[in-house]
Protein backbone atom coordinates (compact mmCIF):
# COMPACT_ATOMS: atom_id res chain seq x y z
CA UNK A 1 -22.24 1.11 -8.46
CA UNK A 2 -18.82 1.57 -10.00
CA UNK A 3 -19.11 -1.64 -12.28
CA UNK A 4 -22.69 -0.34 -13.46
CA UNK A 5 -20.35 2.91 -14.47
CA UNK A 6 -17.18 0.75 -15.98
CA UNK A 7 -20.06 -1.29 -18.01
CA UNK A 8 -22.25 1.77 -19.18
CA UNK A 9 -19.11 3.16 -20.25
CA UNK A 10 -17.45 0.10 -21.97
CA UNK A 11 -20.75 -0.20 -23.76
CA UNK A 12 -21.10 2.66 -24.80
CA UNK A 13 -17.38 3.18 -26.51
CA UNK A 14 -18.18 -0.02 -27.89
CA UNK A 15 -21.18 1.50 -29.99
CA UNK A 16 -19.41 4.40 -31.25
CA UNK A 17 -16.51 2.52 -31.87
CA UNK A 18 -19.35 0.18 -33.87
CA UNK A 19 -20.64 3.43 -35.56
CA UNK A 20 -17.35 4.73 -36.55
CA UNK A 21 -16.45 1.16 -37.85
CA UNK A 22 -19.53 1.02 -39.93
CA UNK A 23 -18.73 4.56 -41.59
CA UNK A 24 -15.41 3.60 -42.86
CA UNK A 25 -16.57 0.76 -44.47
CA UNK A 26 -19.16 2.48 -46.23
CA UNK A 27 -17.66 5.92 -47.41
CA UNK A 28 -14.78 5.95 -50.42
CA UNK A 29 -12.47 7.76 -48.25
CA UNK A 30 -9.71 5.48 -47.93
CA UNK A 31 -7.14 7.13 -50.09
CA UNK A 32 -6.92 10.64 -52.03
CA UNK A 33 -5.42 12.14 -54.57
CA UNK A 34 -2.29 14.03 -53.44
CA UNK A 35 -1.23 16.99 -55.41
CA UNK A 36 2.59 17.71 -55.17
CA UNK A 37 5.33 18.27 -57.54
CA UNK A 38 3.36 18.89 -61.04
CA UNK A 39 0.25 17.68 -60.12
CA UNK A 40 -1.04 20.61 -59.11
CA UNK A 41 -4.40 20.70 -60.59
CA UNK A 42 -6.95 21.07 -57.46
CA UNK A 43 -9.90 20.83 -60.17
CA UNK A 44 -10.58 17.13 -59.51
CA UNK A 45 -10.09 15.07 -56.82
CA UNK A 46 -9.78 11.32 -56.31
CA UNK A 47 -11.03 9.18 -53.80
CA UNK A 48 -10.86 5.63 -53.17
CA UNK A 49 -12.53 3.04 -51.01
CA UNK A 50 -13.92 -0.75 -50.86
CA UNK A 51 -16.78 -0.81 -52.80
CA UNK A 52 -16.18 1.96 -55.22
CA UNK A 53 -13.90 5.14 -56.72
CA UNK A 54 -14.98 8.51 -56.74
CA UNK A 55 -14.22 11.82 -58.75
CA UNK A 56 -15.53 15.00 -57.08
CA UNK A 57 -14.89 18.15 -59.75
CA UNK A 58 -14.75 21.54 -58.39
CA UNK A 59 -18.02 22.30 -60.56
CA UNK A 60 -19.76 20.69 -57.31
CA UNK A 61 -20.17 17.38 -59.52
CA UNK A 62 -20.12 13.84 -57.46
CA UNK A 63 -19.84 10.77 -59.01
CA UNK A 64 -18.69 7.01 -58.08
CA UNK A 65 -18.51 3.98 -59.70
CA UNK A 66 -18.68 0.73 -58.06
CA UNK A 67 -16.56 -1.59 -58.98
CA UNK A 68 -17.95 -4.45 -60.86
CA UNK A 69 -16.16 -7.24 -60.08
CA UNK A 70 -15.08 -9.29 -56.84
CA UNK A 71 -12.87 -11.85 -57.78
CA UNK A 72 -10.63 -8.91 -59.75
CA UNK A 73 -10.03 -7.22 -57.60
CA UNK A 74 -6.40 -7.41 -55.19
CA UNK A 75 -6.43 -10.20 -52.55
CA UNK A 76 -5.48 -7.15 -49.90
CA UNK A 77 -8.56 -5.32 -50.93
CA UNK A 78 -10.94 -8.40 -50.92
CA UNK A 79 -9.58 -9.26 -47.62
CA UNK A 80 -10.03 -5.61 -46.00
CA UNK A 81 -13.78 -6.20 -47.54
CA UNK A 82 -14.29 -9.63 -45.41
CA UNK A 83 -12.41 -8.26 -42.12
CA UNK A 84 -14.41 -4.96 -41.60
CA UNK A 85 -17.81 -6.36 -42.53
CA UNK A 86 -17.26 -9.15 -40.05
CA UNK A 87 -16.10 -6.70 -37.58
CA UNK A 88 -19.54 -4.60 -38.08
CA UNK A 89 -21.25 -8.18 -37.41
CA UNK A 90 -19.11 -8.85 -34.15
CA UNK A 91 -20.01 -5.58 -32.79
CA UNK A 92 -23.51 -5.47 -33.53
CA UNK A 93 -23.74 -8.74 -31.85
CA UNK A 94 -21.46 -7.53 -29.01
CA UNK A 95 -23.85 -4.69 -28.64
CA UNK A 96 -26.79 -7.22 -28.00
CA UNK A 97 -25.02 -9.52 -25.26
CA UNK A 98 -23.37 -6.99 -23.39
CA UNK A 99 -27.51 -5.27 -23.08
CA UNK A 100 -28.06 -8.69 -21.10
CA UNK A 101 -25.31 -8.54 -18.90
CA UNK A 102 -25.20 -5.46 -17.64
CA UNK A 103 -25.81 -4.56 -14.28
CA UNK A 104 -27.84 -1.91 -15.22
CA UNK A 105 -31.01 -3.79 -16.91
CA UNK A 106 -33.53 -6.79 -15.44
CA UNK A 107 -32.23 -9.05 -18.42
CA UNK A 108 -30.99 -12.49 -16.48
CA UNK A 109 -31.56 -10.59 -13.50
CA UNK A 110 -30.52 -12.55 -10.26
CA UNK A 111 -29.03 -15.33 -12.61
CA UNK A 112 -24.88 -16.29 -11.81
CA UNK A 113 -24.36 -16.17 -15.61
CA UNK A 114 -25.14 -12.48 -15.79
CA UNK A 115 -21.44 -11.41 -15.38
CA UNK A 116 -20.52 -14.29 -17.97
CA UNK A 117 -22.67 -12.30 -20.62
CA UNK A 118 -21.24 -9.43 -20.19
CA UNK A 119 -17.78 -10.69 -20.29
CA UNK A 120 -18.59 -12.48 -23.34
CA UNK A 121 -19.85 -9.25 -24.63
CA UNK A 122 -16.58 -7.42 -23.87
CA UNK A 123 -14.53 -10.17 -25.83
CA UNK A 124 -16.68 -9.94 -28.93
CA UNK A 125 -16.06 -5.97 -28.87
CA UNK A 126 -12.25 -6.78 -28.27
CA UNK A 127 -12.50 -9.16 -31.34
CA UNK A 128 -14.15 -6.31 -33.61
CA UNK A 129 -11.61 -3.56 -32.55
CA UNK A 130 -9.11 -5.77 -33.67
CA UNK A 131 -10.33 -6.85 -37.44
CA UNK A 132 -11.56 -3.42 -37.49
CA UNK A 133 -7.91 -2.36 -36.90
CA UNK A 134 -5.32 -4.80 -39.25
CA UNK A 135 -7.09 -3.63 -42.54
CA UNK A 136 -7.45 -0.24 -41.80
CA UNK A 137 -3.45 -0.12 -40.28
CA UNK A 138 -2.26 -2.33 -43.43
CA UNK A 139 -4.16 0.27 -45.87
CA UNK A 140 -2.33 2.76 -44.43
CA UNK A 141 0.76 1.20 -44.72
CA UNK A 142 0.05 0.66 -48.30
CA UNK A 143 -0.70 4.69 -49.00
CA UNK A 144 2.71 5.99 -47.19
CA UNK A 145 4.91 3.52 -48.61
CA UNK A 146 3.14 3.97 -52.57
CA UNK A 147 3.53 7.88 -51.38
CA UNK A 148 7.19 7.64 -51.06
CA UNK A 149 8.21 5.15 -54.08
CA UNK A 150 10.40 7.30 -56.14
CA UNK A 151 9.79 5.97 -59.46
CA UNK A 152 6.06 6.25 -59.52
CA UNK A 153 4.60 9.47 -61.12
CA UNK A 154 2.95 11.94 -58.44
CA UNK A 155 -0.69 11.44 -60.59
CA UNK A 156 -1.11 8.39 -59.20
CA UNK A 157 0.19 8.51 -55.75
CA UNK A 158 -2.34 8.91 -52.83
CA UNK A 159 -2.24 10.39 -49.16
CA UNK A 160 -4.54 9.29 -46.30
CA UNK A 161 -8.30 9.58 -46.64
CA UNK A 162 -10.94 10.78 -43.34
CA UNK A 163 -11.70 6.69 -43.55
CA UNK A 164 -8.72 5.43 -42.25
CA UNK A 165 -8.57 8.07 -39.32
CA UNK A 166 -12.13 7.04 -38.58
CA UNK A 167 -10.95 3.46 -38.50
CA UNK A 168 -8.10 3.50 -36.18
CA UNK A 169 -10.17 5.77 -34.06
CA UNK A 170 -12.72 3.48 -33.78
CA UNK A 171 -10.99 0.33 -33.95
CA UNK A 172 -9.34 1.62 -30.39
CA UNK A 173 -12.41 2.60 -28.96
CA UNK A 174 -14.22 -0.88 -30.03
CA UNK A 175 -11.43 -2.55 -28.28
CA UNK A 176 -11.35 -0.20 -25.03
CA UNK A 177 -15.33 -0.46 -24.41
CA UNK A 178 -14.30 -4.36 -24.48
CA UNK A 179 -11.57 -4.24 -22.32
CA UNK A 180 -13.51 -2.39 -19.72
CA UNK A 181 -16.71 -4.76 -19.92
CA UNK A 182 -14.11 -7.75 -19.72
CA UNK A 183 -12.69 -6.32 -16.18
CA UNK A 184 -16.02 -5.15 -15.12
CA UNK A 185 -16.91 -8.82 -15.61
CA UNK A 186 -13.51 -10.21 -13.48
CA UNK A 187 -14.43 -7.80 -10.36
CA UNK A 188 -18.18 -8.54 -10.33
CA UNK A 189 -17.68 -12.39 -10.22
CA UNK A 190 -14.73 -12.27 -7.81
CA UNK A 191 -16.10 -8.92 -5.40
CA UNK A 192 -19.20 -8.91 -3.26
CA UNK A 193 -21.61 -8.30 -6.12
CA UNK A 194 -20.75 -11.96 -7.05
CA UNK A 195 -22.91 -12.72 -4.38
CA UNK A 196 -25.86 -10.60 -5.60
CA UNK A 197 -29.23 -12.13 -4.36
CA UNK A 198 -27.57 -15.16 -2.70
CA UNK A 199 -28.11 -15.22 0.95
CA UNK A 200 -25.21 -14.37 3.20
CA UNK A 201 -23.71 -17.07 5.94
CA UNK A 202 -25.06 -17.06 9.85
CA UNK A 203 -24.48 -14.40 12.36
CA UNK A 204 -24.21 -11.16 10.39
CA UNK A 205 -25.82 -7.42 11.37
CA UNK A 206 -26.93 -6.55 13.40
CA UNK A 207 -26.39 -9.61 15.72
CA UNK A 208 -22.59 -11.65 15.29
CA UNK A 209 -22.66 -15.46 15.41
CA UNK A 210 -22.20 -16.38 19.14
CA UNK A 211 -22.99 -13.05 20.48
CA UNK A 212 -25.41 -12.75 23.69
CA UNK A 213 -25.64 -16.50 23.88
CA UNK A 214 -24.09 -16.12 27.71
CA UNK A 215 -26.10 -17.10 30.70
CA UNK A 216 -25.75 -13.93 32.35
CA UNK A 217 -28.86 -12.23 33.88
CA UNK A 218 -29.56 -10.31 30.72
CA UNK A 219 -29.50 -13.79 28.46
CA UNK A 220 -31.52 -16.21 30.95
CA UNK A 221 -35.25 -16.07 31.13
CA UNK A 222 -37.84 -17.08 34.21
CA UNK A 223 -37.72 -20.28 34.07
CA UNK A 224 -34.40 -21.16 32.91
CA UNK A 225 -34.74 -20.88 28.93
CA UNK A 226 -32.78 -18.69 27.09
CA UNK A 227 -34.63 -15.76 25.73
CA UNK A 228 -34.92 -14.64 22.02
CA UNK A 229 -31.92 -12.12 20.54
CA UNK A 230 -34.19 -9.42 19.90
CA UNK A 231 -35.19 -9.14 23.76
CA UNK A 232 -31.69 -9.75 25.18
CA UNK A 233 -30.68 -5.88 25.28
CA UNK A 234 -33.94 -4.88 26.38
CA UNK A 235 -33.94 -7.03 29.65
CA UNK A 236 -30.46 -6.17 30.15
CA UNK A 237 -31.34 -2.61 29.99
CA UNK A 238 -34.11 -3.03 32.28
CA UNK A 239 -31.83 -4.75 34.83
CA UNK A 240 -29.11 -2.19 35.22
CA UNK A 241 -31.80 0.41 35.39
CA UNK A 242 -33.18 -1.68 38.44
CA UNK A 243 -30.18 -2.20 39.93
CA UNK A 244 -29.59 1.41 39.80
CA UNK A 245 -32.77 2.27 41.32
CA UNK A 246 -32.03 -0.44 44.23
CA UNK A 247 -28.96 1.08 44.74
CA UNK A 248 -30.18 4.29 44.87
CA UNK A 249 -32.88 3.51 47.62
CA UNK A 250 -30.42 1.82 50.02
CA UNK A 251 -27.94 4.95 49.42
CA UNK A 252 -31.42 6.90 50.50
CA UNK A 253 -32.38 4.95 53.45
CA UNK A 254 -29.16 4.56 54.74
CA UNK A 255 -29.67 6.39 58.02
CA UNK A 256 -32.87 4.70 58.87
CA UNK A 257 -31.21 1.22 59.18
CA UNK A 258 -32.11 0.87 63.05
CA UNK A 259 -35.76 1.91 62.11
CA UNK A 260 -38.46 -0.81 60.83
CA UNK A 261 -38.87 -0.34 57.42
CA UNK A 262 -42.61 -0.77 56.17
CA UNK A 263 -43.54 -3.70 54.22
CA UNK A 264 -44.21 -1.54 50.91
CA UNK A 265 -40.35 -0.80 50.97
CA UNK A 266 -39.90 -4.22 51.28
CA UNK A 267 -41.62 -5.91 48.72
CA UNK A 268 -41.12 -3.55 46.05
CA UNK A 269 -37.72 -3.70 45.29
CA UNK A 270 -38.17 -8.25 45.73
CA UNK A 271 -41.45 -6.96 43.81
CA UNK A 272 -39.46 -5.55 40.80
CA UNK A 273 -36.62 -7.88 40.19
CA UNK A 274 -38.54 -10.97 40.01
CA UNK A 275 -40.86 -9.20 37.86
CA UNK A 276 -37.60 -7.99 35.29
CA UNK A 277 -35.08 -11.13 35.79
């Protein structure tokens, strides 16, 4: 039951980490413009991403331009393009192979490669988390060192944008969810639930290996066979109750030992313990 929980809870970190991923990649809000020293003009702001720059007046207008070439652009940006898109891919497919593995649907149920899946799952969300993560942490990099060049005008430096927040956020949580469906995996295939729907070894509840296999009275049937497991405590039950009885009636007719005893008291007891042994 705790693995189901470390999975359902790997997985799901995984998809918002996924989500969050996604979102930065999309949205412009990598970098934006700061306004310090005489730049201190709050009429227009902005805003850069991957796929296009974006001016936002305080009128309320909104408007972005894509920009129109690929190979012109900087080898950092072109490379931040390729990393988080393939990161988007590895989670979306780490989403899908980590729904097999789990304990907690009939996908590959009863199969040995179950855990595998789910492992596998866990290492493609620890793969995303990390491309998601070195463009988003070089990016920043970029912005606070460009911030703090000296001989640049403040116009065209930058601070931090909501994207790269989102990022590292969600680059971490992409690579927790993995971490926790990768040792979910481990304990599953070395704990009991490795053994899930394999049969388990001889002996076992609720009768040990080697148990009631004596030949006392309680193990030996008329006959001289040995009697089933099931049936062992019963008889044995039924023979210390006799004996107790037996007892009981010589305690009781102790006294009477010079008297004849009738034949009923005679046969009964020789009666009942052939009847039980």
């Amino acid at each position: 039951m705790a693995v189901a929980a470390i999975e359902l809870l790997g997985f799901f970190l995984g998809l918002v980490g996924m989500i969050g991923t996604l979102t930065a990649t999309v949205l412009p809000y990598w970098e934006i413009s700061s306004h310090i020293g005489a730049n201190i003009v709050t009429a227009v702001y902005n805003m850069k991403g991957l796929w296009m720059e974006c001016v936002y007046q305080s009128t309320g207008a909104f408007q972005c331009e894509t920009y129109n070439t690929i190979l012109g652009l900087s080898t950092n940006l072109q490379a931040a393009r390729a990393m988080m898109v393939i990161s988007v891919l590895f989670s979306a497919l780490a989403c899908a192979v980590s729904t097999l593995g789990m304990q907690c649907t009939v996908c590959m149920d009863g199969s040995a490669a179950k855990a595998r899946v789910a492992g596998a799952g866990g290492c493609l969300f620890l793969t995303a988390g990390l491309l998601a993560l070195i463009p988003v942490s070089w990016k920043t990099h970029e912005v606070v060192q460009t911030f703090y060049t000296l001989h640049l005008p403040d116009s065209l430096k930058y601070e931090l944008g909501d994207c790269l927040y989102v990022g590292i956020a969600s680059s971490l949580m992409s690579m927790l969810g993995g971490g926790l469906l990768s040792v979910s995996c481990c304990d599953e295939m070395d704990g009991p639930g490795g053994m899930r729907g394999m049969r388990r070894p001889g002996g076992g509840y609720p009768y040990p290996h080697g148990v009631g296999m004596g030949t006392g009275g309680g193990g030996v049937a008329r006959g001289g066979g040995s009697m089933p497991l099931r049936s062992q405590p019963a008889a044995a039950t039924k023979g210390n109750t006799l004996s107790h009885n037996s007892t009981s009636s010589h305690s009781t007719h102790a006294p009477m030992q010079g008297s004849r005893k009738s034949p009923r008291q005679q046969t009964a007891p020789g009666y009942d313990v052939t009847g039980y042994v």
